[in-house]
PDB file of N, CA and C in Angstrom:
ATOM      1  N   UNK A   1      18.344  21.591  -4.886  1.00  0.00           N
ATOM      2  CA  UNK A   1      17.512  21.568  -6.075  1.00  0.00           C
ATOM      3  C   UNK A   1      18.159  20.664  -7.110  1.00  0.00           C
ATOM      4  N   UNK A   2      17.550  19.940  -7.855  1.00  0.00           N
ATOM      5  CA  UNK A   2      17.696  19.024  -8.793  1.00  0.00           C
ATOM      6  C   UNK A   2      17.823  19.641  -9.846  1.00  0.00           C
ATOM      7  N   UNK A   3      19.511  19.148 -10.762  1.00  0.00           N
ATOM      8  CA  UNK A   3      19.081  19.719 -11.827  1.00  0.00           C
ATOM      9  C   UNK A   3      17.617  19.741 -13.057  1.00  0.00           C
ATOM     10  N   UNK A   4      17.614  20.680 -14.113  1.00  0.00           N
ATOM     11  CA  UNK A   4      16.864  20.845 -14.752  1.00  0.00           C
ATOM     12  C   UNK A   4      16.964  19.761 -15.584  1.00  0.00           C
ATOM     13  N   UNK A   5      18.138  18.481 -16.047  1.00  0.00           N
ATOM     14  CA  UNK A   5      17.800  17.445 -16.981  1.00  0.00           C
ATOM     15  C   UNK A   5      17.123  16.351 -15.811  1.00  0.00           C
ATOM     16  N   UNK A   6      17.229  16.946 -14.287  1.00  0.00           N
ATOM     17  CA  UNK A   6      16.325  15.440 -13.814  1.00  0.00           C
ATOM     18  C   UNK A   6      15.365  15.506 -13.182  1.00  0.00           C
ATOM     19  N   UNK A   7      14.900  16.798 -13.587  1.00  0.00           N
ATOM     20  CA  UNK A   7      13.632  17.618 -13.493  1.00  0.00           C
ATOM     21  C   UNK A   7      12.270  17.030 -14.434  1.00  0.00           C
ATOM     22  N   UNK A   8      11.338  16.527 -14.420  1.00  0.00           N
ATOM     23  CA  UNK A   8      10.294  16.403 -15.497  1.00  0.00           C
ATOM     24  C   UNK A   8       9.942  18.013 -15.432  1.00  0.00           C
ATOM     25  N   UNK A   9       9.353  17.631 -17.240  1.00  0.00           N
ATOM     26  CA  UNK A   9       8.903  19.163 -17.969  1.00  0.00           C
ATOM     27  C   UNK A   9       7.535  18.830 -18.059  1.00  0.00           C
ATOM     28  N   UNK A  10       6.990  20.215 -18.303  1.00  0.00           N
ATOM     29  CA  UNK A  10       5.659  20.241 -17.829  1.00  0.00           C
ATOM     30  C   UNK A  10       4.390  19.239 -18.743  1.00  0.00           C
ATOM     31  N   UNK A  11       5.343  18.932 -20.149  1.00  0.00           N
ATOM     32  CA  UNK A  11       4.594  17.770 -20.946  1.00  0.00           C
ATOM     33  C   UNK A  11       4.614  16.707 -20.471  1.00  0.00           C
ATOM     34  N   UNK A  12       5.713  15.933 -19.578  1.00  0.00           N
ATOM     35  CA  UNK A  12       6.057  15.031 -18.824  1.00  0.00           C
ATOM     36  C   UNK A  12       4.841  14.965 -17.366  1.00  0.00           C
ATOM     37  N   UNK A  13       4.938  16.011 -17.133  1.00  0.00           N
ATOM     38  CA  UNK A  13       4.387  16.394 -15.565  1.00  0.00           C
ATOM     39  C   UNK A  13       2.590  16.072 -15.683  1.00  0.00           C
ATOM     40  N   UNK A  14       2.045  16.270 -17.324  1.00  0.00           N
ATOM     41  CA  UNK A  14       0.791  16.291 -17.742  1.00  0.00           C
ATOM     42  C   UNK A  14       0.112  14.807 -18.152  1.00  0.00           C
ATOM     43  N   UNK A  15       1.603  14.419 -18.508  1.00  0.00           N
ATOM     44  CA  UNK A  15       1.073  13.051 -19.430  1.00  0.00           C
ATOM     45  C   UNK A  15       1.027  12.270 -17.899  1.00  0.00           C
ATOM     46  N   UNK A  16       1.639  12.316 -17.310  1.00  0.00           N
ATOM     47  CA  UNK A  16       1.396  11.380 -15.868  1.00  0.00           C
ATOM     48  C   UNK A  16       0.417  11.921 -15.080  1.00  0.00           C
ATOM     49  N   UNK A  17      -0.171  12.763 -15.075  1.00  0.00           N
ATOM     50  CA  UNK A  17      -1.324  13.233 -14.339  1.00  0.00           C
ATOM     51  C   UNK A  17      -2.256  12.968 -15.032  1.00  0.00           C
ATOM     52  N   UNK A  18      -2.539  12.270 -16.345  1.00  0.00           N
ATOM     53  CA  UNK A  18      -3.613  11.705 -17.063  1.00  0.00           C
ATOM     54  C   UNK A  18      -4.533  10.767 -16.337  1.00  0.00           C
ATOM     55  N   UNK A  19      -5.421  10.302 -16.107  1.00  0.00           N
ATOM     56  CA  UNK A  19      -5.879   8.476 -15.989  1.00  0.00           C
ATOM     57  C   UNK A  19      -5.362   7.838 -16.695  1.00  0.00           C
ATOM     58  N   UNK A  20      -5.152   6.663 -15.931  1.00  0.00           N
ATOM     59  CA  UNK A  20      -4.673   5.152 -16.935  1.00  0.00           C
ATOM     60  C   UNK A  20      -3.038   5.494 -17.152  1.00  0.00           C
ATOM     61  N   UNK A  21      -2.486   6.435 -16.597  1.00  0.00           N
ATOM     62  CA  UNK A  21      -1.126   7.013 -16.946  1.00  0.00           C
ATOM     63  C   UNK A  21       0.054   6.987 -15.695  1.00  0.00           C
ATOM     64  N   UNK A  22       0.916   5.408 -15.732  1.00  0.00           N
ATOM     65  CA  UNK A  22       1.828   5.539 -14.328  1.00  0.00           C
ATOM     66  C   UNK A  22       0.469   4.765 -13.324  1.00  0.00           C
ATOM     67  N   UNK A  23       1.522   4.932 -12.243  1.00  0.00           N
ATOM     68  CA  UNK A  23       0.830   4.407 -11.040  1.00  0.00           C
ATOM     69  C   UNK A  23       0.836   5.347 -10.048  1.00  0.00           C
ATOM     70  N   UNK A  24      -0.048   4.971  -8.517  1.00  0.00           N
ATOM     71  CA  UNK A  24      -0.159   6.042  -7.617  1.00  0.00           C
ATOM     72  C   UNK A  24       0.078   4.961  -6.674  1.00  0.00           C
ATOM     73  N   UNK A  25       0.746   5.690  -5.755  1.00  0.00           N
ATOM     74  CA  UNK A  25       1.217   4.820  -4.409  1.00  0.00           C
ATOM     75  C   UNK A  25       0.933   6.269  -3.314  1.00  0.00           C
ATOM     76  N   UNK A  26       0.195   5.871  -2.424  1.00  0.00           N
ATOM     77  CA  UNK A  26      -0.054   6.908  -1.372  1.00  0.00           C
ATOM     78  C   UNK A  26       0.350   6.420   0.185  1.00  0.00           C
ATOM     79  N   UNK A  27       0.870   7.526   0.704  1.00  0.00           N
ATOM     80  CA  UNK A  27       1.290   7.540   2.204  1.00  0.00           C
ATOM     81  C   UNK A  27       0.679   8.714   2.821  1.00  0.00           C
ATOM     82  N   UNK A  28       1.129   8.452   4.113  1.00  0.00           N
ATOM     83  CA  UNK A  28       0.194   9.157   5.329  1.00  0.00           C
ATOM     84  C   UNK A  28       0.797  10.874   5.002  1.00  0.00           C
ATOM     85  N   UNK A  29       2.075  11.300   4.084  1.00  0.00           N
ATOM     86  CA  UNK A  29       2.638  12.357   4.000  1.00  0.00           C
ATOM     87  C   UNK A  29       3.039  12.687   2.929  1.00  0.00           C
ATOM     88  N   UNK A  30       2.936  11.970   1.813  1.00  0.00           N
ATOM     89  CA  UNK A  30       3.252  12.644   0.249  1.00  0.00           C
ATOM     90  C   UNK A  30       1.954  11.513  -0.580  1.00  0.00           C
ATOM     91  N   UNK A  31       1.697  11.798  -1.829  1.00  0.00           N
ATOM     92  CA  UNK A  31       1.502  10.736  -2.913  1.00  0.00           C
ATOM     93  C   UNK A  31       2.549  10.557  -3.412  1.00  0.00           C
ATOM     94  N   UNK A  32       2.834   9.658  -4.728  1.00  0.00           N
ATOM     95  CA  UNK A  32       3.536   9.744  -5.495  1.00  0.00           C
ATOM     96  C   UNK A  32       3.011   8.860  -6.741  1.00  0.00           C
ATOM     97  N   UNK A  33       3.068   9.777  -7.970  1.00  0.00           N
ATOM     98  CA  UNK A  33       2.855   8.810  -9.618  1.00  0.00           C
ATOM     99  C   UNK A  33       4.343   8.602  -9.958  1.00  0.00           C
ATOM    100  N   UNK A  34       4.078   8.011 -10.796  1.00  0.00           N
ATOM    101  CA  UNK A  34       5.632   7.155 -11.427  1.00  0.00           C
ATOM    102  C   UNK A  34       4.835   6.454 -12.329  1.00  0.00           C
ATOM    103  N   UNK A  35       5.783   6.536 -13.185  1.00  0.00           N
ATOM    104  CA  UNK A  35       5.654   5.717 -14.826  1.00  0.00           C
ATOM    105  C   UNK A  35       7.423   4.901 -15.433  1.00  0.00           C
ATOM    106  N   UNK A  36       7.258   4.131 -15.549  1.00  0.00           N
ATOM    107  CA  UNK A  36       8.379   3.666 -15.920  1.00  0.00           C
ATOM    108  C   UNK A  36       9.820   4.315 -17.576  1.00  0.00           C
ATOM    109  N   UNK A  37      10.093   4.461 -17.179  1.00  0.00           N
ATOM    110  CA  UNK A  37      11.131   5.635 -18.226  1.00  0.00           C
ATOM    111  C   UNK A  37      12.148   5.211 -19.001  1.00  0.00           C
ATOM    112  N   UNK A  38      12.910   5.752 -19.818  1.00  0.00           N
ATOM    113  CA  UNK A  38      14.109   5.772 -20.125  1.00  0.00           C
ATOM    114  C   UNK A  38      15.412   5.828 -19.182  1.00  0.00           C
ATOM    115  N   UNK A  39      15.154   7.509 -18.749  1.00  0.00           N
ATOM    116  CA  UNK A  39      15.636   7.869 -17.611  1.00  0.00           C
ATOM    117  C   UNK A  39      14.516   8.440 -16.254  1.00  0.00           C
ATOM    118  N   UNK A  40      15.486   8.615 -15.200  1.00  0.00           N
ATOM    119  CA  UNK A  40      15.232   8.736 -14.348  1.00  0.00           C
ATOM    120  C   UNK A  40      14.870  10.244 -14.021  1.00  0.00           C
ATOM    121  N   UNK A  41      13.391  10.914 -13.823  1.00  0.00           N
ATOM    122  CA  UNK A  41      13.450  12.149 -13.175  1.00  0.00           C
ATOM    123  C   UNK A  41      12.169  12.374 -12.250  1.00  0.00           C
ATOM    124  N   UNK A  42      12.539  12.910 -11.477  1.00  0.00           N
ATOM    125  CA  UNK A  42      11.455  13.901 -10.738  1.00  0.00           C
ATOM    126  C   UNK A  42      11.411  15.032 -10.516  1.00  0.00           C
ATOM    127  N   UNK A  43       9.946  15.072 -10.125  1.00  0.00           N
ATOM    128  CA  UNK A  43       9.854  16.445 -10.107  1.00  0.00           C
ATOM    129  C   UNK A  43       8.643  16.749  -8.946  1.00  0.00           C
ATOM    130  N   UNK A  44       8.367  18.090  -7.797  1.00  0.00           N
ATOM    131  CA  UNK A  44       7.652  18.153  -6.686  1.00  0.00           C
ATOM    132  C   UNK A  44       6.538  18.894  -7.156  1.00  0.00           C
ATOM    133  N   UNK A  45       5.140  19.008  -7.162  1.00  0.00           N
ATOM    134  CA  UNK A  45       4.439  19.592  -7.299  1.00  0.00           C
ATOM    135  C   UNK A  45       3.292  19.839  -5.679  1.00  0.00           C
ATOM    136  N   UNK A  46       3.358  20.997  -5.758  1.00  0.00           N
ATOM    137  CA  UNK A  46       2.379  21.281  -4.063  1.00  0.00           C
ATOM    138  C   UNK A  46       1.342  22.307  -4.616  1.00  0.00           C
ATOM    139  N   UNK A  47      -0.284  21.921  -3.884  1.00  0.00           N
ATOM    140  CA  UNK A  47      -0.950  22.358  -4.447  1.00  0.00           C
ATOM    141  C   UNK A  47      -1.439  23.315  -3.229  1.00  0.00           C
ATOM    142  N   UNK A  48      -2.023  23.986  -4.101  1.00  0.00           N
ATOM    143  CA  UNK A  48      -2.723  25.355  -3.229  1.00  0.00           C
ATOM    144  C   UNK A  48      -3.387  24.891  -2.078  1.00  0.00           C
ATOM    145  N   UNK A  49      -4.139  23.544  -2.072  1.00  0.00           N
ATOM    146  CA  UNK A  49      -4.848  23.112  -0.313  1.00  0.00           C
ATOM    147  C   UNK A  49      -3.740  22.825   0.302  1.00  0.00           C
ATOM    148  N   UNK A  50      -2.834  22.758  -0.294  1.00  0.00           N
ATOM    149  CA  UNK A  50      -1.452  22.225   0.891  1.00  0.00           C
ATOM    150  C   UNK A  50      -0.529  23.506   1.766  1.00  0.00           C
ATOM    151  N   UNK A  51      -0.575  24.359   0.650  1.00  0.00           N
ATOM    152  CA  UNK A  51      -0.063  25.658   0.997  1.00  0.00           C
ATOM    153  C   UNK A  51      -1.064  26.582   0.022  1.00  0.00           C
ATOM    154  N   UNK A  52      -1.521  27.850   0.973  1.00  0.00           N
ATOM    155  CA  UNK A  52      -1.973  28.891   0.218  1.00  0.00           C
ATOM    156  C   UNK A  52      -1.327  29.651  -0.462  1.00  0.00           C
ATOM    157  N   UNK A  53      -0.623  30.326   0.176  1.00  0.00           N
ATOM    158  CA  UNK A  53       0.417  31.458  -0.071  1.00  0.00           C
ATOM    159  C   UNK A  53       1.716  30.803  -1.019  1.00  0.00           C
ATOM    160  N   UNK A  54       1.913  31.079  -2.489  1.00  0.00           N
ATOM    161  CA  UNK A  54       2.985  30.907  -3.067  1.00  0.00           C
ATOM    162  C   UNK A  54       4.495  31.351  -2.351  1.00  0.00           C
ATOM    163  N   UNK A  55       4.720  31.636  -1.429  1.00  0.00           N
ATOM    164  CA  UNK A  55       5.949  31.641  -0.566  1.00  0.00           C
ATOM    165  C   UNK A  55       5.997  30.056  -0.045  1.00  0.00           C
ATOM    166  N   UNK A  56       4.895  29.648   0.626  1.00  0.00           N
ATOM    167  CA  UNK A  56       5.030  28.831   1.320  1.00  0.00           C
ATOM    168  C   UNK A  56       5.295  27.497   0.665  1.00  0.00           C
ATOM    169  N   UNK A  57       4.293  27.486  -0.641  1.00  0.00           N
ATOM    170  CA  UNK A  57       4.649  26.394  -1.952  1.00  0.00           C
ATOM    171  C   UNK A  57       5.879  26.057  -2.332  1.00  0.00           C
ATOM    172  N   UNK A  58       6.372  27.317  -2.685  1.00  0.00           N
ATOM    173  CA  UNK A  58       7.825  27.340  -2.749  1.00  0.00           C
ATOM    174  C   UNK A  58       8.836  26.696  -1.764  1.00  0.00           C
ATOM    175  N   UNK A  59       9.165  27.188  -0.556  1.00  0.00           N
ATOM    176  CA  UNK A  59       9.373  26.737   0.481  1.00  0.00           C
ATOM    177  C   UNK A  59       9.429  25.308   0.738  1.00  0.00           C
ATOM    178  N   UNK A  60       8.138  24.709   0.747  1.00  0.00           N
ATOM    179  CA  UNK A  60       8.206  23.400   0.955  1.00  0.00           C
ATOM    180  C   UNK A  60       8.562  22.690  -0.580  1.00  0.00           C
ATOM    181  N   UNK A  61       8.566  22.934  -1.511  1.00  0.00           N
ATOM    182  CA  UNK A  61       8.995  22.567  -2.755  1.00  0.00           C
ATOM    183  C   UNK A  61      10.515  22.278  -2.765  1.00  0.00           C
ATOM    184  N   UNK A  62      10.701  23.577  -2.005  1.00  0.00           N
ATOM    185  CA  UNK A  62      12.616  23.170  -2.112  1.00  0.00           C
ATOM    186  C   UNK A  62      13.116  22.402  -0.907  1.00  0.00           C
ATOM    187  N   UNK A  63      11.966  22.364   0.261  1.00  0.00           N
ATOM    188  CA  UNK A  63      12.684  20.962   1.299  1.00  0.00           C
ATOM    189  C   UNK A  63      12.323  19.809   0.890  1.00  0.00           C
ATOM    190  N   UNK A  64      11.485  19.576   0.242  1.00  0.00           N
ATOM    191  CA  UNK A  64      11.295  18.447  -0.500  1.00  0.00           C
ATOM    192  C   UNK A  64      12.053  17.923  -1.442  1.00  0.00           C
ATOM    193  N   UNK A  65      12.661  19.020  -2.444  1.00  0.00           N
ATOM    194  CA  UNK A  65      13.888  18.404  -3.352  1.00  0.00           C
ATOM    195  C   UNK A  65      14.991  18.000  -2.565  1.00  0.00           C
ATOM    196  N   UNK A  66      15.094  19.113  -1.593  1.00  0.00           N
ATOM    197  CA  UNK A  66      16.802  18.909  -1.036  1.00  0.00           C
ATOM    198  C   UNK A  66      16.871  17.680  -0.147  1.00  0.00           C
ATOM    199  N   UNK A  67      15.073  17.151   0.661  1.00  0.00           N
ATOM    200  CA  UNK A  67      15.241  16.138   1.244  1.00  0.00           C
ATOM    201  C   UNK A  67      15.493  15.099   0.715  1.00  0.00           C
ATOM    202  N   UNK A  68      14.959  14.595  -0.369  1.00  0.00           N
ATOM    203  CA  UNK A  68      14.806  13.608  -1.192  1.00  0.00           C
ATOM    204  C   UNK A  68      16.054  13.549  -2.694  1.00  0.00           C
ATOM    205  N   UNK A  69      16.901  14.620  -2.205  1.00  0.00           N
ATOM    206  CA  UNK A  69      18.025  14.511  -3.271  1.00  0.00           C
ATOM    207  C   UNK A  69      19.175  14.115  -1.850  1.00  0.00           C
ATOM    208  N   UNK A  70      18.911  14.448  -0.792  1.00  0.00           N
ATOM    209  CA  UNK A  70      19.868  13.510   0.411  1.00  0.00           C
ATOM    210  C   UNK A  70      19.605  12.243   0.818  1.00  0.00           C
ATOM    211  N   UNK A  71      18.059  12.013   0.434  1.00  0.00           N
ATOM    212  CA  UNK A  71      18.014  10.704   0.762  1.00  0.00           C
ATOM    213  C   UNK A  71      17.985   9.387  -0.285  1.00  0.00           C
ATOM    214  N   UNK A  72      17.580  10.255  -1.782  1.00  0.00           N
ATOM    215  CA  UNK A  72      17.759   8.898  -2.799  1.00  0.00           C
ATOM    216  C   UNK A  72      19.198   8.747  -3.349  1.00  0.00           C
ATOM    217  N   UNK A  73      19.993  10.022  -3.393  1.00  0.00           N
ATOM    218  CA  UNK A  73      21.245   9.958  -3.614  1.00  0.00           C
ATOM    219  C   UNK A  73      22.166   8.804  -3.402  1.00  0.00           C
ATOM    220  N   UNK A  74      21.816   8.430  -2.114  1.00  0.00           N
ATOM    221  CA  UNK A  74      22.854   7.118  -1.641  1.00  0.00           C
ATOM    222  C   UNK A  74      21.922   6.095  -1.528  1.00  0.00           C
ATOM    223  N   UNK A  75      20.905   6.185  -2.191  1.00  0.00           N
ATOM    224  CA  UNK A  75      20.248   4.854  -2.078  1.00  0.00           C
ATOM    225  C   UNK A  75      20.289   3.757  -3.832  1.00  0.00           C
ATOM    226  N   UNK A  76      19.879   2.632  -3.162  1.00  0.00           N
ATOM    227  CA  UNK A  76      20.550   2.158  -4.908  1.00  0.00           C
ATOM    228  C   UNK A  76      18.884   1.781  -5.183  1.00  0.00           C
ATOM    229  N   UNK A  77      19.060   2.031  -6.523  1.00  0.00           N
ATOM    230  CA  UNK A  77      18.020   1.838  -7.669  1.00  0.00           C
ATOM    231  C   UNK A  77      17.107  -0.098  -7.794  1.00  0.00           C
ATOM    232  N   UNK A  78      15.885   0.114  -7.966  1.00  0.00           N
ATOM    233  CA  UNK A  78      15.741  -1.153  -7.795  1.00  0.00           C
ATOM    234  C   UNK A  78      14.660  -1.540  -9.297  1.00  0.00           C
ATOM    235  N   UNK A  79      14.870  -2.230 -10.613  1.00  0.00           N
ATOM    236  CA  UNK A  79      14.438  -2.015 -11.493  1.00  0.00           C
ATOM    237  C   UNK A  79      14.917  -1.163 -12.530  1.00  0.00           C
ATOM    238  N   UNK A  80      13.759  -0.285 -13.162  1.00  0.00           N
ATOM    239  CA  UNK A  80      14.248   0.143 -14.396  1.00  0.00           C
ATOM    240  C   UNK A  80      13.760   1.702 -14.150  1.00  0.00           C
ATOM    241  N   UNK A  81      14.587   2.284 -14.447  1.00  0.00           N
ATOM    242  CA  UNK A  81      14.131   4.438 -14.164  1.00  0.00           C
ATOM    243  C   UNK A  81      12.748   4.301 -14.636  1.00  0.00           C
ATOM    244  N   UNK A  82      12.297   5.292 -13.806  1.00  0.00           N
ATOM    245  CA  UNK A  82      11.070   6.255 -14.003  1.00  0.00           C
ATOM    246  C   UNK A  82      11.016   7.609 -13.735  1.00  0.00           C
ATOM    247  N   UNK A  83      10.026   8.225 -14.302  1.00  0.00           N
ATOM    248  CA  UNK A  83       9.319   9.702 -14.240  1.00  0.00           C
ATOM    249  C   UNK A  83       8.729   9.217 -12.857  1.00  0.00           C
ATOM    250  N   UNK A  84       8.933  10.254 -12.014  1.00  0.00           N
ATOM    251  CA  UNK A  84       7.939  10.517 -10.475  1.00  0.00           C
ATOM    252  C   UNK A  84       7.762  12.226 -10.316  1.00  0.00           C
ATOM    253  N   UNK A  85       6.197  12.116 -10.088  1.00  0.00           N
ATOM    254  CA  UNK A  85       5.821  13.290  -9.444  1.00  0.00           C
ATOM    255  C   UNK A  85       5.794  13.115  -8.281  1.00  0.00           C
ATOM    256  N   UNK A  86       6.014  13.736  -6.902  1.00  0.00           N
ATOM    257  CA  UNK A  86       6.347  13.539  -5.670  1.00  0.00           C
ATOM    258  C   UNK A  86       5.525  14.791  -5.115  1.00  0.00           C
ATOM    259  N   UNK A  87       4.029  14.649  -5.086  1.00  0.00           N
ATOM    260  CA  UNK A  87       2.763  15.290  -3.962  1.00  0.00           C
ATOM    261  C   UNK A  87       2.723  15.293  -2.529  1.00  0.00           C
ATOM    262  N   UNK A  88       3.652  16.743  -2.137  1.00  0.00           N
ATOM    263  CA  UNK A  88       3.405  16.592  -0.325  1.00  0.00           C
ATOM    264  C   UNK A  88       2.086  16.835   0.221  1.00  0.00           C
ATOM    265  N   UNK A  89       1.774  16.375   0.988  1.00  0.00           N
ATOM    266  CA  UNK A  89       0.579  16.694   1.805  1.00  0.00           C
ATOM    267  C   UNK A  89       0.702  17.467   2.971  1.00  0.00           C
ATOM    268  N   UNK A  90      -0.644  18.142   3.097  1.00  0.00           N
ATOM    269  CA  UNK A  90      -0.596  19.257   4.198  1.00  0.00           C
ATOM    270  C   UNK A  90       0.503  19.329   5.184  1.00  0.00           C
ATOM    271  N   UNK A  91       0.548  18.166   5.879  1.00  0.00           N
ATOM    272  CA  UNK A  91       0.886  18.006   7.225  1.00  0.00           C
ATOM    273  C   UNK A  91       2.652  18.151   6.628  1.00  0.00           C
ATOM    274  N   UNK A  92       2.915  17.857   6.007  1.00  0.00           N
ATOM    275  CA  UNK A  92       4.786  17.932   5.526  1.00  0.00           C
ATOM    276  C   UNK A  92       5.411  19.613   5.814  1.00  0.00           C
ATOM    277  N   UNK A  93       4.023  20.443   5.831  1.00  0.00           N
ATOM    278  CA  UNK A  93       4.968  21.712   5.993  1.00  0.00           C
ATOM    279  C   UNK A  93       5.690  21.956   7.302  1.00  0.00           C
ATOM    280  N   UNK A  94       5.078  21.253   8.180  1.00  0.00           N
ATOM    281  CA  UNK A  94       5.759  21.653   9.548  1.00  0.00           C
ATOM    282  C   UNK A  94       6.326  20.609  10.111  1.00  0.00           C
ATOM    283  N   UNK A  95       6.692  19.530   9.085  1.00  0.00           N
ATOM    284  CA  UNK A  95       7.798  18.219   9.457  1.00  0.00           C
ATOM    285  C   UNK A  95       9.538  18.993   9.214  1.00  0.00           C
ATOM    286  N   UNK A  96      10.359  18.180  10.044  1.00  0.00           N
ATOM    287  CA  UNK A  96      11.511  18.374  10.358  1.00  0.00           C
ATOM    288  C   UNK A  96      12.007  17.585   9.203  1.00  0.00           C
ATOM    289  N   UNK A  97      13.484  18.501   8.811  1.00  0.00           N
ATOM    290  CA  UNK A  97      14.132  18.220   7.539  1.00  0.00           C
ATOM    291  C   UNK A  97      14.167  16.335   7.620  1.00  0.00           C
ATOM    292  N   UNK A  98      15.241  15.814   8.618  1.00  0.00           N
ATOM    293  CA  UNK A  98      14.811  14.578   8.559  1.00  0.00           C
ATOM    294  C   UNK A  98      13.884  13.815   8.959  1.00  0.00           C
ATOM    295  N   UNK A  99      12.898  14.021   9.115  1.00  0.00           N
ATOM    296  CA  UNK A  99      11.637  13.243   8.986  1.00  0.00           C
ATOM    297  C   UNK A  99      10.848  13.055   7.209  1.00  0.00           C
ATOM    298  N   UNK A 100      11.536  14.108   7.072  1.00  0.00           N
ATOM    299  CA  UNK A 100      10.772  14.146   5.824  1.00  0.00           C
ATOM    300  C   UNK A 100      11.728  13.269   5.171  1.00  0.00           C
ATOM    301  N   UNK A 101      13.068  13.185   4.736  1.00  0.00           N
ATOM    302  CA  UNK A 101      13.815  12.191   4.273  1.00  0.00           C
ATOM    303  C   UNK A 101      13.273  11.085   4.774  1.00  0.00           C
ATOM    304  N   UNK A 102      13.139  10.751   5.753  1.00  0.00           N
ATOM    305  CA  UNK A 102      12.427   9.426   6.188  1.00  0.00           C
ATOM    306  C   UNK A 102      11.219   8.846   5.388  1.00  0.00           C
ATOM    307  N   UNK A 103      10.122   9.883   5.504  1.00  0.00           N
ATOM    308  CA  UNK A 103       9.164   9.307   4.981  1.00  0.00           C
ATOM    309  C   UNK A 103       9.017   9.381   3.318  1.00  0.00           C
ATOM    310  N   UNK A 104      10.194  10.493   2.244  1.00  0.00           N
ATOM    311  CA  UNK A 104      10.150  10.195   1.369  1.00  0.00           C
ATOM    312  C   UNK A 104      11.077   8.689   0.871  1.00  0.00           C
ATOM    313  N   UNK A 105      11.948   8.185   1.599  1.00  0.00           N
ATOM    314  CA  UNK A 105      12.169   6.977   1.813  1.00  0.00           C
ATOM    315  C   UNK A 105      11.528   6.118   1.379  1.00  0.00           C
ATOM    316  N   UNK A 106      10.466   6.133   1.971  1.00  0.00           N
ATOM    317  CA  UNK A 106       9.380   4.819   2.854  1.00  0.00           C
ATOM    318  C   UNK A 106       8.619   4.726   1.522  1.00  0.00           C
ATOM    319  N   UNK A 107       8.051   6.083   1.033  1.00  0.00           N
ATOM    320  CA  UNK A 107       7.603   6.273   0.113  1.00  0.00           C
ATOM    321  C   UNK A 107       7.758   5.451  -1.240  1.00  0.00           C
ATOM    322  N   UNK A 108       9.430   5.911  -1.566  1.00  0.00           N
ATOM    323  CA  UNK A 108      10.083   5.324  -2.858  1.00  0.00           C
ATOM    324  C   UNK A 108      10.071   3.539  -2.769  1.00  0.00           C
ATOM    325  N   UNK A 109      10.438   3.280  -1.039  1.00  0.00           N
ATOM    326  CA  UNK A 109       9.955   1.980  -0.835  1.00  0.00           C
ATOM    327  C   UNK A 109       8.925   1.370  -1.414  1.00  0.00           C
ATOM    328  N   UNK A 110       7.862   2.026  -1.088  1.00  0.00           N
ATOM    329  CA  UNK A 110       6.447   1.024  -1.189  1.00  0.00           C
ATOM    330  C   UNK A 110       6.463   1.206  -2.415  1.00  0.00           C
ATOM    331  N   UNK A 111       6.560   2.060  -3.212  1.00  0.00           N
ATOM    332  CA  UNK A 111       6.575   2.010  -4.764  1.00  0.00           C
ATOM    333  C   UNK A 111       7.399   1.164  -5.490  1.00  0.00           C
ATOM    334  N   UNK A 112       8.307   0.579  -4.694  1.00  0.00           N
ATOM    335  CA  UNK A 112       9.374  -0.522  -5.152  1.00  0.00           C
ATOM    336  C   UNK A 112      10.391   0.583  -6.272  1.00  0.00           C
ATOM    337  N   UNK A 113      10.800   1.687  -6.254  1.00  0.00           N
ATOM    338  CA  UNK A 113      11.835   2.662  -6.647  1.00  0.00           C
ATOM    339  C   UNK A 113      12.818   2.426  -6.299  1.00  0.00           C
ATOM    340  N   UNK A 114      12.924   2.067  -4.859  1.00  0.00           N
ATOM    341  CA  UNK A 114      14.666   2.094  -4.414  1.00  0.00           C
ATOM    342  C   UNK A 114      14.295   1.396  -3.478  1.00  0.00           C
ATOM    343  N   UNK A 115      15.494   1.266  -2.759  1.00  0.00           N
ATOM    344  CA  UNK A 115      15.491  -0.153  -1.397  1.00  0.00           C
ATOM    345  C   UNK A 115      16.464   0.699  -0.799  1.00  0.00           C
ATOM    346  N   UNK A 116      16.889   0.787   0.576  1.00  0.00           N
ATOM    347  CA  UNK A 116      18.061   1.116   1.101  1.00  0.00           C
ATOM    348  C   UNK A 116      18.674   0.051   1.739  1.00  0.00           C
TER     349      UNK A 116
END
């Protein structure tokens, strides 16, 4: 889990879920918005069609941080920080820990976030 300063707060989490607010880059296994920042944070949001049951939200909420705090960790920065919300999609609940590092990877890739 990511700390709470590189966490977006829920005013953060709102203003990028606006229209006209950040950009959207989509893959076959997460979305992702991003807006360009000061600093650097994210934060996972999973919605009820993805998981019903708040166990399961949860759940995939925290393989998603822990994947993507192993995989951007050692990756270097490309540009200037941003705010990212990071949207798994259905199919991520029953992906394997590294696959999912993989494709949040690929992800930060196409968004031009990081390079490895």
């Amino acid at each position: 889990m990511l700390k709470k300063r590189d966490r977006l707060t829920t005013k953060e989490i709102e203003s990028l879920s606006r229209p006209g607010q950040g950009k959207s880059v989509h893959g076959a296994l997460f979305s992702l918005r991003f807006s360009p920042s000061v600093r650097a944070k994210l934060s996972v949001s999973v919605s009820k069609k993805v998981a019903a049951r708040a166990v399961d939200r949860n759940r995939l909420r925290r393989r998603v941080y822990a994947a993507a705090e192993a995989t951007i960790g050692g990756a270097k920065r490309s540009g200037q920080p941003a705010f990212v919300l990071l949207m798994p999609k259905k199919e991520c609940a029953s992906l394997p820990f590294d696959r999912l590092g993989a494709e949040i990877g690929a992800i930060f890739q196409k968004a031009g976030l990081f390079h490895q």
